[in-house]
Protein backbone atom coordinates (compact mmCIF):
# COMPACT_ATOMS: atom_id res chain seq x y z
CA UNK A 1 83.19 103.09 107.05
CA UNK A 2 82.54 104.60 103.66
CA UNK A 3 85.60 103.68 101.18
CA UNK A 4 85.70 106.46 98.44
CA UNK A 5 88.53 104.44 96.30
CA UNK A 6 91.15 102.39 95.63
CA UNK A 7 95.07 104.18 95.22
CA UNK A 8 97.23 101.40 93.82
CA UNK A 9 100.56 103.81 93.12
CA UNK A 10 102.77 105.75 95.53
CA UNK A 11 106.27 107.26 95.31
CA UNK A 12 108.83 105.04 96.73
CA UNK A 13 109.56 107.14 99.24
CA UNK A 14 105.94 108.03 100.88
CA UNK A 15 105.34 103.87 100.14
CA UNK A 16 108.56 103.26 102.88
CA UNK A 17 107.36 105.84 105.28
CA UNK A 18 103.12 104.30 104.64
CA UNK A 19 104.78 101.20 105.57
CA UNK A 20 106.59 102.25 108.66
CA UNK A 21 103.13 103.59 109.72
CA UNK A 22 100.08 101.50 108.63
CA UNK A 23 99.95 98.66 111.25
CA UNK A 24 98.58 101.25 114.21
CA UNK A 25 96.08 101.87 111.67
CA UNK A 26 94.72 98.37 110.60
CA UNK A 27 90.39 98.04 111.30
CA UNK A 28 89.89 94.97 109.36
CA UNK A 29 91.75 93.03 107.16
CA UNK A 30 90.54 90.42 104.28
CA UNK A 31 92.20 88.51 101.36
CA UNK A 32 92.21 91.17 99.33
CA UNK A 33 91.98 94.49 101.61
CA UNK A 34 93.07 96.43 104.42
CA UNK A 35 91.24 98.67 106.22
CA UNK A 36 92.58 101.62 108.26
CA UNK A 37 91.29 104.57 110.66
CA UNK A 38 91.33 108.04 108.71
CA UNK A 39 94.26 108.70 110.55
CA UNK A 40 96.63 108.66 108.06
CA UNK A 41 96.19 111.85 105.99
CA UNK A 42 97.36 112.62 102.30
CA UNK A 43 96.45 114.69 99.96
CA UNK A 44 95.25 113.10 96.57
CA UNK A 45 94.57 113.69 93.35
CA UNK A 46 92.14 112.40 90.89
CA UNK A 47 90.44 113.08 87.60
CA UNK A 48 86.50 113.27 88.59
CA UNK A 49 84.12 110.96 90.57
CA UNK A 50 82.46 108.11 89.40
CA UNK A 51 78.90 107.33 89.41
CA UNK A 52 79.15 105.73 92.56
CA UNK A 53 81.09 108.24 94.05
CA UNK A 54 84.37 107.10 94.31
CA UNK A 55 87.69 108.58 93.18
CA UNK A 56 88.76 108.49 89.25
CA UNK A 57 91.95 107.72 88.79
CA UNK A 58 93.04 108.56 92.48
CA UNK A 59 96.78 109.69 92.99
CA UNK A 60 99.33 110.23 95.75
CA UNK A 61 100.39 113.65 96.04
CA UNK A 62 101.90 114.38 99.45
CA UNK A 63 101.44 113.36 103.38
CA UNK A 64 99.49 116.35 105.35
CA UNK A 65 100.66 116.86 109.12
């Protein structure tokens, strides 16, 4: 499992509908994280990658059938 970043803001409405969803999804969970499958995909934004590779300022954008 490679995790590529952290998205802390959604839309209300794609929040209620990742909410409806997420529990099908759930790998591993600890006091601080959730981990799903890559099942779930959206498309995201973000400003550039970091260092480490991970996702700048990642983004919610839309769900992708």
């Amino acid at each position: 499992m490679r995790t590529v970043g952290l998205m802390e803001f959604m839309i209300p409405a794609a929040r209620k509908k990742f909410y409806q969803e997420y529990r099908k999804y759930v790998v591993e969970e600890n006091k601080d994280f959730i981990f799903l499958e890559s099942k779930i995909k959206a498309k995201v934004k973000y400003r550039n990658l970091t260092k480490e590779n991970k996702l700048r300022i990642p983004s919610f954008v839309e769900y992708i059938s």
